[in-house]
N, C-alpha and C. Protein backbone atom coordinates (compact mmCIF):
# COMPACT_ATOMS: atom_id res chain seq x y z
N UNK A 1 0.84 -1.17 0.00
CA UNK A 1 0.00 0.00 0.00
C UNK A 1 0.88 1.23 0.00
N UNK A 2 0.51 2.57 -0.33
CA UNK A 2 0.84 3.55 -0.34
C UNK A 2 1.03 4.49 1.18
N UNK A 3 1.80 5.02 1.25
CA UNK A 3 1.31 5.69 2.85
C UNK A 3 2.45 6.90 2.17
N UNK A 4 1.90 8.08 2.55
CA UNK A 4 2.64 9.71 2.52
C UNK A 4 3.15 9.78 4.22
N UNK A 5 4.55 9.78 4.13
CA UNK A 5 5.81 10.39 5.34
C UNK A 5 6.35 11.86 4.61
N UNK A 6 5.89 12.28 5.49
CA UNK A 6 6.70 13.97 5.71
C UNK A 6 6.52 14.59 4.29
N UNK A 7 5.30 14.44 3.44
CA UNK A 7 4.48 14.72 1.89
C UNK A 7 5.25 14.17 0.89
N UNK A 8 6.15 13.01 1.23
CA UNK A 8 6.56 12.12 0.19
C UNK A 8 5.80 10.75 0.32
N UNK A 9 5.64 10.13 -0.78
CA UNK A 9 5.03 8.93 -0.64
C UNK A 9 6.00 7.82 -0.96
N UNK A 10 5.26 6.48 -0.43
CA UNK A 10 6.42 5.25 -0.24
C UNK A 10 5.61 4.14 -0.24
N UNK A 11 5.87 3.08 -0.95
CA UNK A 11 5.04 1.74 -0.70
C UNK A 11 5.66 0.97 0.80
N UNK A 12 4.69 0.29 1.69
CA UNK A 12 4.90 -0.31 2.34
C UNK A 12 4.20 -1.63 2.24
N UNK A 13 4.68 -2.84 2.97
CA UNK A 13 4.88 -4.05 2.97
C UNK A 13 4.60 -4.62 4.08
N UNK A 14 3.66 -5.24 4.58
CA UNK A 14 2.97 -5.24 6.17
C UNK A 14 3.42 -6.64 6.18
N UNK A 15 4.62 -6.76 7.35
CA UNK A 15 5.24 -8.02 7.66
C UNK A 15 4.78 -9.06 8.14
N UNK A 16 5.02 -10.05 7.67
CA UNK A 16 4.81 -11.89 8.25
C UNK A 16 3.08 -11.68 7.91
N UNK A 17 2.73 -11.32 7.14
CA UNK A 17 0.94 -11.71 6.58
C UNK A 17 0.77 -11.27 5.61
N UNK A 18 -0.19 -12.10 4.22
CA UNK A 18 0.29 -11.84 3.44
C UNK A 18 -1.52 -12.22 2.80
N UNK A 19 -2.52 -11.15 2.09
CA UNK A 19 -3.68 -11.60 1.90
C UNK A 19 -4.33 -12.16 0.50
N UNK A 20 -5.75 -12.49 0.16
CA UNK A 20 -5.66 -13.14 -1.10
C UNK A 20 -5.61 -12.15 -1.67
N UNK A 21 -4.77 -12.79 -2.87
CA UNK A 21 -4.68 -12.21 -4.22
C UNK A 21 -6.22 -11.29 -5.20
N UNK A 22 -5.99 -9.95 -5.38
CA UNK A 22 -7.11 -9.57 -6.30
C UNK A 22 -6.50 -8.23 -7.32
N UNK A 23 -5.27 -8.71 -7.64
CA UNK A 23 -4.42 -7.68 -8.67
C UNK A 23 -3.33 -8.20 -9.08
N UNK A 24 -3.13 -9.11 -8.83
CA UNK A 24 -1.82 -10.19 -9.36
C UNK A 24 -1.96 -10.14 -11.06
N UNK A 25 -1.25 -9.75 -11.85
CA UNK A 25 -1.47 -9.84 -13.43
C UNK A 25 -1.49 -11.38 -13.66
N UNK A 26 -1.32 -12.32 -13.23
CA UNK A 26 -1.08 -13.52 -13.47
C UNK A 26 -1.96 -14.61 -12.71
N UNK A 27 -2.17 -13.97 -11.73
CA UNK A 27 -3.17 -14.88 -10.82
C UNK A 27 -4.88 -14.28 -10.54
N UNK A 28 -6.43 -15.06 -10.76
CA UNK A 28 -7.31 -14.81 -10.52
C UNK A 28 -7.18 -14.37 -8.89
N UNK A 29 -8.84 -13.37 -9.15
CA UNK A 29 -9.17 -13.17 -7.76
C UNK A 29 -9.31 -14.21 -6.76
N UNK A 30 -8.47 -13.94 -5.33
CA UNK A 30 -9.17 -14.91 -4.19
C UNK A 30 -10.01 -14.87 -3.91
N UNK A 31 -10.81 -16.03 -3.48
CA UNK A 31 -11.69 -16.04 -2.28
C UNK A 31 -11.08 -15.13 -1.18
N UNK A 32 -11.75 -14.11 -0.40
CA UNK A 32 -11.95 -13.38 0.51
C UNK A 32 -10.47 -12.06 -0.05
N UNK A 33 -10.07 -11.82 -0.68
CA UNK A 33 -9.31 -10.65 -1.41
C UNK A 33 -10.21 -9.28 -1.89
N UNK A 34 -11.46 -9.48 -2.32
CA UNK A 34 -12.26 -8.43 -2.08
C UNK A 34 -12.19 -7.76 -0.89
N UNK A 35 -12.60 -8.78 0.07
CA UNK A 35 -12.92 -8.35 1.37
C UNK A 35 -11.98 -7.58 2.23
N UNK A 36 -10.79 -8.56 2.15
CA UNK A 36 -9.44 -7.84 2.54
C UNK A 36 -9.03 -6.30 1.79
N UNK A 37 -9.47 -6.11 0.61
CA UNK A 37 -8.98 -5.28 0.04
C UNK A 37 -9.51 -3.85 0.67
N UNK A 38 -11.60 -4.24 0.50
CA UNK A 38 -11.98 -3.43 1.47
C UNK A 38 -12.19 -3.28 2.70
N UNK A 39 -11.48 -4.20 3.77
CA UNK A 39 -11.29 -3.82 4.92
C UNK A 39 -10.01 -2.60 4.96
N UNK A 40 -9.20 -2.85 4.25
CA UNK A 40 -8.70 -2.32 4.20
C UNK A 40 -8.35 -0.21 3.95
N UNK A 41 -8.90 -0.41 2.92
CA UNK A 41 -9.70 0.64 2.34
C UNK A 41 -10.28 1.33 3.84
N UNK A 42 -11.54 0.76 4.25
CA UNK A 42 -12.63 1.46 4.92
C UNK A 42 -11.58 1.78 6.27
N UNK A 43 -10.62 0.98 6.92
CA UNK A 43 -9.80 1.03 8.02
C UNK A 43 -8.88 2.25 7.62
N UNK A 44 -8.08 2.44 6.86
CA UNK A 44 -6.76 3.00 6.51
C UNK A 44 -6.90 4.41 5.53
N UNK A 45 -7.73 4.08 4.84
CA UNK A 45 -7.65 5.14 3.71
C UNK A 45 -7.87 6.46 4.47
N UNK A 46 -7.05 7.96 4.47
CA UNK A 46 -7.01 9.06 4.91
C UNK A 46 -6.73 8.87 6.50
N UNK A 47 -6.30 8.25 6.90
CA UNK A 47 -5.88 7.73 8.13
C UNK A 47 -4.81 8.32 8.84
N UNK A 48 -4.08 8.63 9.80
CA UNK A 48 -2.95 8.83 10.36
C UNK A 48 -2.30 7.40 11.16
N UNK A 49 -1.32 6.94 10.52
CA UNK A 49 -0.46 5.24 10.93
C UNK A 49 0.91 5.28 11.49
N UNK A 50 0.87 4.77 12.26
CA UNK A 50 2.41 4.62 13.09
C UNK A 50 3.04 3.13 12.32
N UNK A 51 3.84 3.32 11.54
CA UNK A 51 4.62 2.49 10.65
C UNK A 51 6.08 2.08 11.82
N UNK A 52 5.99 0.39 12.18
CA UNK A 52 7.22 0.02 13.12
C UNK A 52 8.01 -0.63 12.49
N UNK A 53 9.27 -0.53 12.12
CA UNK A 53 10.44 -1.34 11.42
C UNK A 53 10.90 -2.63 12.41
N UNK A 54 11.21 -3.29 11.91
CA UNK A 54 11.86 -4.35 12.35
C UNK A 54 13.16 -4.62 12.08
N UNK A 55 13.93 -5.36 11.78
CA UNK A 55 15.42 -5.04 11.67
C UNK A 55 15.57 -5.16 10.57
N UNK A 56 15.28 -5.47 9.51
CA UNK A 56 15.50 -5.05 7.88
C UNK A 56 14.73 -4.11 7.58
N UNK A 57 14.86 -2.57 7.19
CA UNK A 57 13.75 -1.74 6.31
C UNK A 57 13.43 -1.74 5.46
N UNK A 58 13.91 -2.47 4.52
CA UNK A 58 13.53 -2.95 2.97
C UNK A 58 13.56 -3.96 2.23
N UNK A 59 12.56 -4.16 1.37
CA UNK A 59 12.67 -5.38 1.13
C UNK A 59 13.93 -5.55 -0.71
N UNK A 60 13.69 -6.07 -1.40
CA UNK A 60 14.44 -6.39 -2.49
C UNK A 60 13.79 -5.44 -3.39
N UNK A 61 12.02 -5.48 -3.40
CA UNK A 61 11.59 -4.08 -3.98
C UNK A 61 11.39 -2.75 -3.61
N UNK A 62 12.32 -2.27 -2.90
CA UNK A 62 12.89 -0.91 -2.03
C UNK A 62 11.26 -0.57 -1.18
N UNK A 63 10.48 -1.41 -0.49
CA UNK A 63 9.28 -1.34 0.04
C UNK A 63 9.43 -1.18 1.55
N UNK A 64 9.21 -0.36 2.32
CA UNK A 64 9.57 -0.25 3.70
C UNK A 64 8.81 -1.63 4.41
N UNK A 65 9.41 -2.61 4.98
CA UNK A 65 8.84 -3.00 5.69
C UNK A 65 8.04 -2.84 6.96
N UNK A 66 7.04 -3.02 7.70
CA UNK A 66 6.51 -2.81 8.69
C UNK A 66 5.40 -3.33 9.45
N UNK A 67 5.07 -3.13 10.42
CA UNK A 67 3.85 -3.58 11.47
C UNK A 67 3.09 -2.27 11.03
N UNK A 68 2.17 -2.20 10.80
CA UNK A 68 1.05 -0.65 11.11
C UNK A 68 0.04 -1.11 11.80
N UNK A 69 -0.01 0.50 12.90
CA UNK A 69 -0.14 0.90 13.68
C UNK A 69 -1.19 1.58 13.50
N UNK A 70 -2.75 1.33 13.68
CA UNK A 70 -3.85 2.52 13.62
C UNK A 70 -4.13 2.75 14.99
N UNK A 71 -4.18 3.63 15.39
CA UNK A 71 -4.56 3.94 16.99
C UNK A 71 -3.36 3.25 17.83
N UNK A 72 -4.30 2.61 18.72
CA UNK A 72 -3.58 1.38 19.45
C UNK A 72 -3.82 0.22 18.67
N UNK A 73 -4.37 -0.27 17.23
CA UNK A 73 -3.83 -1.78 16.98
C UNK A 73 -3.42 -1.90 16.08
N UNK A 74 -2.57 -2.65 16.09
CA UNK A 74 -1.97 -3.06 14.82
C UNK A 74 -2.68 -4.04 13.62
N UNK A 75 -2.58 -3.01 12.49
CA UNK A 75 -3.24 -3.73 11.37
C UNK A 75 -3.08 -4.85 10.84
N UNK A 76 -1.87 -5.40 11.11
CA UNK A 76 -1.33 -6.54 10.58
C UNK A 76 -2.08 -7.94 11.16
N UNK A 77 -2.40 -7.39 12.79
CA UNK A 77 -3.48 -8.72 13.40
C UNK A 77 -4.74 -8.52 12.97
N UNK A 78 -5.14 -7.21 12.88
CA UNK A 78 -6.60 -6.94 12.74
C UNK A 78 -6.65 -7.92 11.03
N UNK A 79 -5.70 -8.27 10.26
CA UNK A 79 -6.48 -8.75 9.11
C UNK A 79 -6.39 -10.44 9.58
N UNK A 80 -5.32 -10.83 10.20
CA UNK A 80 -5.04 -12.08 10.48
C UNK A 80 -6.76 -12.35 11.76
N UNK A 81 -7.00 -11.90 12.54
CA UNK A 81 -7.96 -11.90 13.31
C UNK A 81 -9.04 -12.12 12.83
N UNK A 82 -9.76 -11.29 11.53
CA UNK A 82 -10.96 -11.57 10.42
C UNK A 82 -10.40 -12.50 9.52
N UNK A 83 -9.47 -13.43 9.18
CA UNK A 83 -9.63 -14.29 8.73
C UNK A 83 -9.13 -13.45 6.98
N UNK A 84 -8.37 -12.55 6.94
CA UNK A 84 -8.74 -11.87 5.67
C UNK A 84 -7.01 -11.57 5.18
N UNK A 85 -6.32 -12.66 6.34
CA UNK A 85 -4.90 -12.76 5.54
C UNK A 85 -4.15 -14.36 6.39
N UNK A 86 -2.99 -14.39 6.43
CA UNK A 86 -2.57 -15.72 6.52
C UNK A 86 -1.08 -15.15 7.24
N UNK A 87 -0.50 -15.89 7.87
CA UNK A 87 1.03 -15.64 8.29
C UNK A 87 1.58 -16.08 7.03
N UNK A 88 2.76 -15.78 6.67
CA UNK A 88 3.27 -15.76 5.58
C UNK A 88 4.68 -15.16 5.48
N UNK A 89 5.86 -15.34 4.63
CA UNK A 89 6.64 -14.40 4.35
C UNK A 89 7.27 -14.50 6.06
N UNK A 90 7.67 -15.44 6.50
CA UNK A 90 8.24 -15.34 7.55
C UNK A 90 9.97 -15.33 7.56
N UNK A 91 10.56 -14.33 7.69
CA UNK A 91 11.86 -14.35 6.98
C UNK A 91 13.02 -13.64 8.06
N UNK A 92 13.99 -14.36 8.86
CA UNK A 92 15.03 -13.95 9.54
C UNK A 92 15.03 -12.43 9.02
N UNK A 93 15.79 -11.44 9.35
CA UNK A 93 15.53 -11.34 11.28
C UNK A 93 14.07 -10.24 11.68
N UNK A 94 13.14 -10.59 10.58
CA UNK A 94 11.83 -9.64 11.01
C UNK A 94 10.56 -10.90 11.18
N UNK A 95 10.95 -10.82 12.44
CA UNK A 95 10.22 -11.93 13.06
C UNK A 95 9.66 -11.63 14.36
N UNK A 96 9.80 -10.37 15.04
CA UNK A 96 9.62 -10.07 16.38
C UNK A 96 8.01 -10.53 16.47
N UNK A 97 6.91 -10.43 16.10
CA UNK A 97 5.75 -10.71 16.24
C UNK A 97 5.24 -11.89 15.88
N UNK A 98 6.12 -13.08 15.33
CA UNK A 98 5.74 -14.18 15.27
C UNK A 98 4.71 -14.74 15.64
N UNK A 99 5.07 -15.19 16.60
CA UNK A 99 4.45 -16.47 17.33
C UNK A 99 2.92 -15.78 17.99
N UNK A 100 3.17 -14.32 18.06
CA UNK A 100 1.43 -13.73 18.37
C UNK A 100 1.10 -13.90 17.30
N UNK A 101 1.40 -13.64 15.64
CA UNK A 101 0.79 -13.95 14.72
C UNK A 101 0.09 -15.36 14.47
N UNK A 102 1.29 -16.03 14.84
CA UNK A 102 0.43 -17.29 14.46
C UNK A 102 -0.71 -17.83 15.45
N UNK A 103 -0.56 -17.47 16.30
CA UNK A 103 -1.95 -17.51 17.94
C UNK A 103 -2.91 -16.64 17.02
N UNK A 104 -2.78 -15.76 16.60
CA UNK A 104 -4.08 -15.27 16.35
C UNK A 104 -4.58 -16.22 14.93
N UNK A 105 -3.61 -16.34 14.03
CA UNK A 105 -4.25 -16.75 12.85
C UNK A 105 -4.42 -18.89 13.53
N UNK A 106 -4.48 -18.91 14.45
CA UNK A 106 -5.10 -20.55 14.59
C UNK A 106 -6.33 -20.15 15.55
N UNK A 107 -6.50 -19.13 16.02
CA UNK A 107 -7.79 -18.90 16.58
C UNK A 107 -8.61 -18.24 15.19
N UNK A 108 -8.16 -17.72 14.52
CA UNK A 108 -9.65 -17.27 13.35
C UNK A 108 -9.76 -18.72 12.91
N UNK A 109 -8.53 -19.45 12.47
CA UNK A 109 -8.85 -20.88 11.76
C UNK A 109 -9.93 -21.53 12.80
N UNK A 110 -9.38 -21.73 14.31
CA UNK A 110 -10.38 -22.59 14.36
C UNK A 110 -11.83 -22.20 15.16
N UNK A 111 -12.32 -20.65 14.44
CA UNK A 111 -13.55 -19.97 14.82
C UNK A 111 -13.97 -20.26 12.96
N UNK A 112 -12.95 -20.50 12.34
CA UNK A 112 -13.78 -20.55 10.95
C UNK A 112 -14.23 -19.27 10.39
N UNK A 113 -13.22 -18.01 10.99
CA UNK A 113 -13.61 -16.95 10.31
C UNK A 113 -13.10 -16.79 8.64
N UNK A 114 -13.08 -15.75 7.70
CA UNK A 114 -12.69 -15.71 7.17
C UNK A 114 -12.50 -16.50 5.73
N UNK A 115 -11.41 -16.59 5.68
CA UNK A 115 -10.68 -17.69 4.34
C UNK A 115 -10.73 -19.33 5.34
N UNK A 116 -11.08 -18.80 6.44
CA UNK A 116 -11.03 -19.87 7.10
C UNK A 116 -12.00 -20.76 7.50
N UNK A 117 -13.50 -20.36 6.84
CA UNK A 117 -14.99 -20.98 6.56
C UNK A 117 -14.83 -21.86 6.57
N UNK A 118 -15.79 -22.80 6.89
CA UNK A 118 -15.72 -24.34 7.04
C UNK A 118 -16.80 -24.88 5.68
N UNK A 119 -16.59 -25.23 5.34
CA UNK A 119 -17.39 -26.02 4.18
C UNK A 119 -18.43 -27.26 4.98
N UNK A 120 -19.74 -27.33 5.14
CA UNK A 120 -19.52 -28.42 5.83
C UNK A 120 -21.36 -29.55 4.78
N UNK A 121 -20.99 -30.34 4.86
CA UNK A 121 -21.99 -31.24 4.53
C UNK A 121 -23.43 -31.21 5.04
N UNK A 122 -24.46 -30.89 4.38
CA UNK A 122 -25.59 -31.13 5.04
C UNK A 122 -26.61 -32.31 4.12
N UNK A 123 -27.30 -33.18 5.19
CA UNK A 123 -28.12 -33.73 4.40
C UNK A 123 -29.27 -33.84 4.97
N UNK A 124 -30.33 -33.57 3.64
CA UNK A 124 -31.75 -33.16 3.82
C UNK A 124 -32.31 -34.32 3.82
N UNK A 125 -33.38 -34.71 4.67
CA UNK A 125 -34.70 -35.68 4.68
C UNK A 125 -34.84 -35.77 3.11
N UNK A 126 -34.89 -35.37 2.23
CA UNK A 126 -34.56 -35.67 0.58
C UNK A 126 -33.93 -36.78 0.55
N UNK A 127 -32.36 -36.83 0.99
CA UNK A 127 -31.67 -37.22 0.84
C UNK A 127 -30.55 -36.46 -0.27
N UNK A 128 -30.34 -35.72 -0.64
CA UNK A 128 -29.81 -34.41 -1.05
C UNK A 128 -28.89 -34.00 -0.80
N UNK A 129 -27.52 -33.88 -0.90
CA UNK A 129 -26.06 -33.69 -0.27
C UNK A 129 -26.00 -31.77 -0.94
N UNK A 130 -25.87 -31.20 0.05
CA UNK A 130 -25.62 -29.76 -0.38
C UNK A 130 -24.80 -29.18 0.49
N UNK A 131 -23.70 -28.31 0.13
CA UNK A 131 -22.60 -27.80 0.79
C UNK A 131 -23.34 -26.39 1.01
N UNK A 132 -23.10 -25.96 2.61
CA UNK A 132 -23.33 -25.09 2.97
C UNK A 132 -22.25 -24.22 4.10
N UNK A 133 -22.20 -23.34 4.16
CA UNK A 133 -21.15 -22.10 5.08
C UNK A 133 -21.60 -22.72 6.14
N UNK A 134 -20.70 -22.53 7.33
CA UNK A 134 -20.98 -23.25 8.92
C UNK A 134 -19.86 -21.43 8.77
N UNK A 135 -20.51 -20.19 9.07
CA UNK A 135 -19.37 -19.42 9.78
C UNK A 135 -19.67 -18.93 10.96
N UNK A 136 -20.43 -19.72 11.85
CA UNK A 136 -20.75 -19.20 13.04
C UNK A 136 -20.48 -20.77 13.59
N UNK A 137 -19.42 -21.16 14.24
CA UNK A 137 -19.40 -22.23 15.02
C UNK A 137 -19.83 -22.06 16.04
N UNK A 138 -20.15 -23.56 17.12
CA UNK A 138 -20.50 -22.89 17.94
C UNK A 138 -19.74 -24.60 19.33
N UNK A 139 -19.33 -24.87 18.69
CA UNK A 139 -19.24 -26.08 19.68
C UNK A 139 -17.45 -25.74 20.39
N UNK A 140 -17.08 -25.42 21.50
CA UNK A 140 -15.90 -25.09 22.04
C UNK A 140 -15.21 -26.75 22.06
N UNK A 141 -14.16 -26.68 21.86
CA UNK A 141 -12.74 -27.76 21.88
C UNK A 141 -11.64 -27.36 22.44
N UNK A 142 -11.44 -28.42 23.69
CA UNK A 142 -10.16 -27.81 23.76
C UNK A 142 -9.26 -29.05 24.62
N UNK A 143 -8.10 -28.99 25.11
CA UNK A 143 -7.45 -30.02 25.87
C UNK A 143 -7.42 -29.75 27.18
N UNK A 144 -7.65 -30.84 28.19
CA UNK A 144 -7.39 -30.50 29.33
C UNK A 144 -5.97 -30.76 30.07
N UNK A 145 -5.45 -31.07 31.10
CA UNK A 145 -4.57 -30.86 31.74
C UNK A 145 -3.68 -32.35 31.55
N UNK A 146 -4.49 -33.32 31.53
CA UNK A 146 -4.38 -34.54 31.21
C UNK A 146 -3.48 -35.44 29.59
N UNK A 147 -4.36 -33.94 28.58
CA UNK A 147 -3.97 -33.94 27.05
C UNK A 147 -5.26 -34.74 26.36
N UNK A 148 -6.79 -35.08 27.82
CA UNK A 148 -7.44 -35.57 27.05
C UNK A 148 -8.64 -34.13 26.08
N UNK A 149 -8.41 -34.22 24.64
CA UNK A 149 -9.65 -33.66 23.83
C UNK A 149 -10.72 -33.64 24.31
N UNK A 150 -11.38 -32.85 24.54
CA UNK A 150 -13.06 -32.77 25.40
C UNK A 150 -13.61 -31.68 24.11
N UNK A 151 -14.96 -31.72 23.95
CA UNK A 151 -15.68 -30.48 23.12
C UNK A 151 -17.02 -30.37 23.88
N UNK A 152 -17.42 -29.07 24.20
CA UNK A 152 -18.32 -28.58 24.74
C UNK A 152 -19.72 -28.05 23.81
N UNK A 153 -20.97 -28.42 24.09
CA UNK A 153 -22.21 -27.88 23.60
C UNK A 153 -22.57 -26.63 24.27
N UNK A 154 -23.25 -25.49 23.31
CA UNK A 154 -23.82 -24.74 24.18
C UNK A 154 -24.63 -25.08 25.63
N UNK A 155 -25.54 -26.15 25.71
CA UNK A 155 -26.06 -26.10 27.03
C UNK A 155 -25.62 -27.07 27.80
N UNK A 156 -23.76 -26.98 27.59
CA UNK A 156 -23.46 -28.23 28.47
C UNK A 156 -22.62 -27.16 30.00
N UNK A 157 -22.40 -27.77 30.92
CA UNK A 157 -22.07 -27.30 32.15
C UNK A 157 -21.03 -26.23 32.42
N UNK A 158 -19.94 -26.44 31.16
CA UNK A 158 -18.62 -25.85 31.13
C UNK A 158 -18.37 -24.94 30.45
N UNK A 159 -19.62 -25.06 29.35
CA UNK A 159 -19.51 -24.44 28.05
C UNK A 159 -18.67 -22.97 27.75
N UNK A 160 -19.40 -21.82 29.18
CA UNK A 160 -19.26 -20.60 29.31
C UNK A 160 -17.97 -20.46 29.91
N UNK A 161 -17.52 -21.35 30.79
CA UNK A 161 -15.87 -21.75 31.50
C UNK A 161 -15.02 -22.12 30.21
N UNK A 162 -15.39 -22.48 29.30
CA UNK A 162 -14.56 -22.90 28.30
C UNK A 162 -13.87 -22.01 27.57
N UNK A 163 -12.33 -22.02 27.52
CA UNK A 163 -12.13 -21.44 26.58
C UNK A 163 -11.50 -22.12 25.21
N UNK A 164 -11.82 -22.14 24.21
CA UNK A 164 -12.33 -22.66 22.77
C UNK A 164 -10.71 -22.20 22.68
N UNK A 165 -10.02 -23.51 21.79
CA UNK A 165 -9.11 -23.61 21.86
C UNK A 165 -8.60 -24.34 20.27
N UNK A 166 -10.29 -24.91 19.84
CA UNK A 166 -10.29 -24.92 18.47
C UNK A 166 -12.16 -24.73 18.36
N UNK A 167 -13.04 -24.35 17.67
CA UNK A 167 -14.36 -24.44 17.03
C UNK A 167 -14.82 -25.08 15.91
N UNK A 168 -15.89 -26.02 16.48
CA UNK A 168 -16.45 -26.79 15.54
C UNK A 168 -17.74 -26.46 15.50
N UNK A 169 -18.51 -26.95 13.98
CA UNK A 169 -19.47 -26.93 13.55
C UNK A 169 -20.46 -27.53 13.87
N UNK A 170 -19.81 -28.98 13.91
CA UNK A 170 -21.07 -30.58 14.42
C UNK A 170 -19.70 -31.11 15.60
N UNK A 171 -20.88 -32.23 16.05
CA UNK A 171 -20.35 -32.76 17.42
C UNK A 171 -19.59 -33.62 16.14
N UNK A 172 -20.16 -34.29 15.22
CA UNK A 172 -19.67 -34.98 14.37
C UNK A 172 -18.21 -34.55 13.77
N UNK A 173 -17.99 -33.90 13.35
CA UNK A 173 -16.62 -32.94 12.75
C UNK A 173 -15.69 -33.04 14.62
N UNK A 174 -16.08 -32.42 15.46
CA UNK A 174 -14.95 -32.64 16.55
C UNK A 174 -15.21 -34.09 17.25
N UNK A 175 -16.15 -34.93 16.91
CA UNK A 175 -15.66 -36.20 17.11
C UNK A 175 -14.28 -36.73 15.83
N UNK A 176 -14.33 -36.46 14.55
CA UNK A 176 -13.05 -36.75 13.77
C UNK A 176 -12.10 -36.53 13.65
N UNK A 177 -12.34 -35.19 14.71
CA UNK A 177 -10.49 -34.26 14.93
C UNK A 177 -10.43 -35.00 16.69
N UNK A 178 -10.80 -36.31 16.63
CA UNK A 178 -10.22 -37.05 18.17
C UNK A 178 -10.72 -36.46 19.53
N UNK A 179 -12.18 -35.52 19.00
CA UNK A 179 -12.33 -35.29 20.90
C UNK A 179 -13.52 -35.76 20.61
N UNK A 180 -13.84 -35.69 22.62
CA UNK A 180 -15.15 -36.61 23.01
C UNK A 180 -15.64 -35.48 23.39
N UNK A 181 -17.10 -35.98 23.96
CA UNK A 181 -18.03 -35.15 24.32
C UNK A 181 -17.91 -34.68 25.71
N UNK A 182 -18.10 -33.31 25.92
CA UNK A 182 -18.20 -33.51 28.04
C UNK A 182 -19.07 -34.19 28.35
N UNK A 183 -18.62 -34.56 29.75
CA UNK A 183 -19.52 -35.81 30.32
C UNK A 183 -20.54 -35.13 31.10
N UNK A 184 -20.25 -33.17 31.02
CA UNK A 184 -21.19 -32.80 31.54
C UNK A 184 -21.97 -31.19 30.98
């Protein structure tokens, strides 16, 4: 993206995330690259941004690298958080935000936000196989202290104590990723 420092302008390069494609001369539009494009847009455009370097400032295409900074958050999670970019481009020595990156981008994965929608199977009293969006999960997963997989229902005992550690769609789907049901 473009950003004006001191009424010169400069492309910048928002580190370790990287979103779908929707201007690539060579590659079709992504799935969710609209979206990213205008989150983007509606967040940033005429904006005032605190641009943070990391220990390389440039990349090979003279692009400042950086974290941006709107207010207090940084844009770089806010797209990984909606599901509307990916960790990516992880490259010695601009790495300081790692490992929060990737915590956030396995919690949109496993809320199913985003690029990160769940596709999931439904079948009708027809008998009728039709793929439908699941983007509101709702069943909490997570490990306990033990390492045994447990997944929680809304009206089960723990549910609201739970903190969701992956989200599923059907009891069915987190019975195949190896957890059981609470026993309460």
């Amino acid at each position: 993206m473009k950003v004006e420092i001191y009424g010169d302008e400069d492309t910048v390069r928002l580190l370790m995330v990287d979103t779908p494609e929707t201007v690539h001369p060579n590659q079709e539009v992504e799935a969710f690259g609209p979206e990213a494009s205008e989150f983007a847009k509606e967040t940033l455009e005429g904006k005032k941004v605190r641009l943070e370097l990391d220990e390389s400032e440039r990349d090979k295409y003279d692009r400042l690298l950086v974290y941006l900074w709107i207010e207090d958050e940084m844009f770089n999670e806010m797209l990984l958080e909606r599901g509307l970019a990916e960790v990516a481009y992880v490259i010695e020595p601009n790495t300081r935000y790692v490992d929060e990156f990737r915590e956030i981008e396995e919690r949109a994965k496993g809320f199913g936000v985003g690029m990160w929608e769940r596709t999931v199977k439904v079948i009708e009293s027809s008998g009728v196989i039709i793929d439908e969006t699941c983007s509101n999960p709702q069943i909490k997963g997570n490990i306990n202290s033990k390492g045994e997989k447990i997944f929680h229902v809304r009206d089960g005992k723990y549910y609201d104590a739970t903190i969701a550690e992956v989200m599923f769609c059907t009891e069915e789907e987190a019975v195949e990723a190896g957890f059981r049901a609470s026993s309460r």
